[in-house]
N, C-alpha and C. Protein backbone atom coordinates (compact mmCIF):
# COMPACT_ATOMS: atom_id res chain seq x y z
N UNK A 1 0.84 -1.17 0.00
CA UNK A 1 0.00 0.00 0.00
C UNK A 1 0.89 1.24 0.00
N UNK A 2 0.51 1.59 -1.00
CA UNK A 2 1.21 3.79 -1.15
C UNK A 2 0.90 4.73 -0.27
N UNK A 3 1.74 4.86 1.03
CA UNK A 3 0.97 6.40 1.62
C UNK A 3 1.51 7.54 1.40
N UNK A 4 2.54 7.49 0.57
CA UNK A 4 2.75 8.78 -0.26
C UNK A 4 2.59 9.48 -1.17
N UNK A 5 1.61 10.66 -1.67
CA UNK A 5 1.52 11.60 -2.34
C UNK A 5 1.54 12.63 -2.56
N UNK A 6 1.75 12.72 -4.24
CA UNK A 6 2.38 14.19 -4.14
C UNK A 6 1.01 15.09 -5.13
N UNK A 7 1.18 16.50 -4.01
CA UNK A 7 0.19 17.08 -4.91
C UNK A 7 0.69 18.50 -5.75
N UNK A 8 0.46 19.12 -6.45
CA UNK A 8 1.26 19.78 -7.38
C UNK A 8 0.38 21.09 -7.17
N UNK A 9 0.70 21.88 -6.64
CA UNK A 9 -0.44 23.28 -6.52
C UNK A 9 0.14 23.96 -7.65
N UNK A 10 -0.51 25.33 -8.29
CA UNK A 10 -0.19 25.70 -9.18
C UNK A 10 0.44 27.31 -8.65
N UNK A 11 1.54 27.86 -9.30
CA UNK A 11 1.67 29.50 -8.51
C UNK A 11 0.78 30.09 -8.43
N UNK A 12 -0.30 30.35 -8.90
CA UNK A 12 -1.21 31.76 -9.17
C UNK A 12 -2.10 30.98 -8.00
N UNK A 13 -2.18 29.59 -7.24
CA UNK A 13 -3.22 29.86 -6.52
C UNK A 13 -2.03 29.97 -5.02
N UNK A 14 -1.17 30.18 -4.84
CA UNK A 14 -0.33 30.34 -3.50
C UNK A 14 -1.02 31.44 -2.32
N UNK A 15 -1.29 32.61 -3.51
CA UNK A 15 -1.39 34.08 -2.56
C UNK A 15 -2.76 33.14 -1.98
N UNK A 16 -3.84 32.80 -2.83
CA UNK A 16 -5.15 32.03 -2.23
C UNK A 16 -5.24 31.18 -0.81
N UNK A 17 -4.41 30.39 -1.01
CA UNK A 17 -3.97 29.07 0.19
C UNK A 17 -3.58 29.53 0.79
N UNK A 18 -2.47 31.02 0.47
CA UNK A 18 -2.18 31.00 2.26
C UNK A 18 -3.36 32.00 3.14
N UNK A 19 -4.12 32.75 2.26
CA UNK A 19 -5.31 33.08 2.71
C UNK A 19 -6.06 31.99 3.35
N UNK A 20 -6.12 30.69 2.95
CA UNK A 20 -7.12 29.94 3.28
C UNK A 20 -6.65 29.40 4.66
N UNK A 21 -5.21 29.30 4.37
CA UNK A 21 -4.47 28.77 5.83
C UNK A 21 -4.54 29.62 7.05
N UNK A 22 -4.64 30.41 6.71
CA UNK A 22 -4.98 31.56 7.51
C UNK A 22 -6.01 32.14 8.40
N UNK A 23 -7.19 32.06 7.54
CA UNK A 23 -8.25 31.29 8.15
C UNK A 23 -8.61 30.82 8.93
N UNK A 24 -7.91 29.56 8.60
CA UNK A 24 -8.05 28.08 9.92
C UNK A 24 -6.79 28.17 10.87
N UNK A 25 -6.31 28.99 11.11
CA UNK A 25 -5.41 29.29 11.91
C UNK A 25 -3.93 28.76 11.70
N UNK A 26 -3.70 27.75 10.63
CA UNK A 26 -2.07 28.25 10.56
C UNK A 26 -1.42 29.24 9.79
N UNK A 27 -0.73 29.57 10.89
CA UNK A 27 0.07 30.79 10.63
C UNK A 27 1.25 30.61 11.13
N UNK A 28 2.33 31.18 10.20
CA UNK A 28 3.99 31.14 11.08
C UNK A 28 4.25 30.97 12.61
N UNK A 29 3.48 31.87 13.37
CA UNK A 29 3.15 32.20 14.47
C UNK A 29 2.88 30.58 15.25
N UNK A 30 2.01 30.00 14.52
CA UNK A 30 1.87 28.87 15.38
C UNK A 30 2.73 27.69 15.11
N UNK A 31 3.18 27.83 13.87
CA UNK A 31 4.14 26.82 13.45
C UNK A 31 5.16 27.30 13.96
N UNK A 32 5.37 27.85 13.88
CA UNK A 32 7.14 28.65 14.38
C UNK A 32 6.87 29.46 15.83
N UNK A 33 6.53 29.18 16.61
CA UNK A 33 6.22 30.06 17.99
C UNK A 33 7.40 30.68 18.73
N UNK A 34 8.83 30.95 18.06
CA UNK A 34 9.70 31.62 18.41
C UNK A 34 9.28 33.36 17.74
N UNK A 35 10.62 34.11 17.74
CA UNK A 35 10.46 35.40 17.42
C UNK A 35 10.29 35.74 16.32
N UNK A 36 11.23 35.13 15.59
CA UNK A 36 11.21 35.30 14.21
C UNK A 36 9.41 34.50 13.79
N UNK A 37 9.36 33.58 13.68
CA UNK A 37 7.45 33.08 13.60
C UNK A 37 6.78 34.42 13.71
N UNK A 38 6.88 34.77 14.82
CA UNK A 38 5.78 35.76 15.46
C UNK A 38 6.06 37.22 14.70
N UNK A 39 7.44 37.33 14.11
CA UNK A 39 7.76 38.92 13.68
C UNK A 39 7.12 38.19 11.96
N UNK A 40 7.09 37.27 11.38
CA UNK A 40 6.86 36.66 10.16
C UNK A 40 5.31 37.08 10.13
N UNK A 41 4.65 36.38 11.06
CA UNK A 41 3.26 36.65 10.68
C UNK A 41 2.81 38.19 11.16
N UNK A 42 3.60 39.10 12.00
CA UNK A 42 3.19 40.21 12.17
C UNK A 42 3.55 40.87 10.61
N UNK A 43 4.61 40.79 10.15
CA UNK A 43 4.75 41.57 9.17
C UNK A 43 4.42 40.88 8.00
N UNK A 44 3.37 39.44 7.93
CA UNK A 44 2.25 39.35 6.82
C UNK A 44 0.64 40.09 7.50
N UNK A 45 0.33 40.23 8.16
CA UNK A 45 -0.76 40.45 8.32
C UNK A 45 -0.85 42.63 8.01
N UNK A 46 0.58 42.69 8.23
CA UNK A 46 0.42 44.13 7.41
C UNK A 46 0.87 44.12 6.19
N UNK A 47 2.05 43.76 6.04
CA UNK A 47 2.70 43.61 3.98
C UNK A 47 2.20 42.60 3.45
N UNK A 48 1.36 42.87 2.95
CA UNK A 48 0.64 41.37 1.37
C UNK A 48 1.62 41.30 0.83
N UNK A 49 1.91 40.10 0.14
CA UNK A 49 2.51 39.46 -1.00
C UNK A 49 2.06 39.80 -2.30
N UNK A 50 2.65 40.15 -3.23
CA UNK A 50 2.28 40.21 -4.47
C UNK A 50 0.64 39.09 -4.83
N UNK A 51 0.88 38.10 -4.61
CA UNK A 51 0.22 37.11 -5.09
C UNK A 51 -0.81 37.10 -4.23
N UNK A 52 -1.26 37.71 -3.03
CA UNK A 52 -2.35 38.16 -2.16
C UNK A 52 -3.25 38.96 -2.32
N UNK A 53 -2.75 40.37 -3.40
CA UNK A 53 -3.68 41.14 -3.00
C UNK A 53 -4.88 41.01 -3.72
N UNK A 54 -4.96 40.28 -5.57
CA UNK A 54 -6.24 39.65 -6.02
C UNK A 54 -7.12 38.99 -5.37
N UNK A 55 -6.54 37.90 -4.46
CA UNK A 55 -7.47 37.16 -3.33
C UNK A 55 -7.91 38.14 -2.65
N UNK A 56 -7.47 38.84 -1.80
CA UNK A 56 -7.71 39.71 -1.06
C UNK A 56 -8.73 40.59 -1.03
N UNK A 57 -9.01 40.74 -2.52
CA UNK A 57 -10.27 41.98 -3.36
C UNK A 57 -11.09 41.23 -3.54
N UNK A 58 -11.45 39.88 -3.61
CA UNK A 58 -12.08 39.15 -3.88
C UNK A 58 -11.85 39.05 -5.55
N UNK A 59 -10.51 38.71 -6.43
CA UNK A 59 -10.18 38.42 -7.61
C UNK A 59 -9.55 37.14 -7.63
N UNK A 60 -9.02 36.80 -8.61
CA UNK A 60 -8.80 35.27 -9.46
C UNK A 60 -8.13 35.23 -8.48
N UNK A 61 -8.78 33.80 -8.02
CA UNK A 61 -8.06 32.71 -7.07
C UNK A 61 -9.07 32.84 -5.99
N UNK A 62 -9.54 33.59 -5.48
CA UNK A 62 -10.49 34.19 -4.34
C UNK A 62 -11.60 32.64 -3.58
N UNK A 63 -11.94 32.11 -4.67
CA UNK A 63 -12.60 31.11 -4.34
C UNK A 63 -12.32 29.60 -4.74
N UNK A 64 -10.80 29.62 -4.21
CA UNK A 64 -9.95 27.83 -3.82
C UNK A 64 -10.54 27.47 -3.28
């Protein structure tokens, strides 16, 4: 039996997913609960990523 797979996301939906991860609560912050984690997700929750701010407006990718 195979319990390994691989899944292949595409770039244009990244900025999306990590919106979605976000969401449901992972965030650097909880994965990484040192300083750097916590300074990572402070300075995403103010600087978007290029690939965020379409999701963000509700544009392409918006609804992964």
């Amino acid at each position: 039996m195979q319990r390994l797979h691989y899944v292949t996301i595409p770039p244009d939906a990244f900025g999306a997913m990590r919106l979605q991860l976000d969401k449901a609560g992972v965030t650097s912050a909880v994965l990484f609960p040192d300083l750097e984690g916590i300074a990572a997700y402070v300075t995403r929750t103010h600087l978007y990523l290029a690939d965020e701010i379409l999701p963000r407006l509700g544009g392409i990718g918006s609804n992964l």
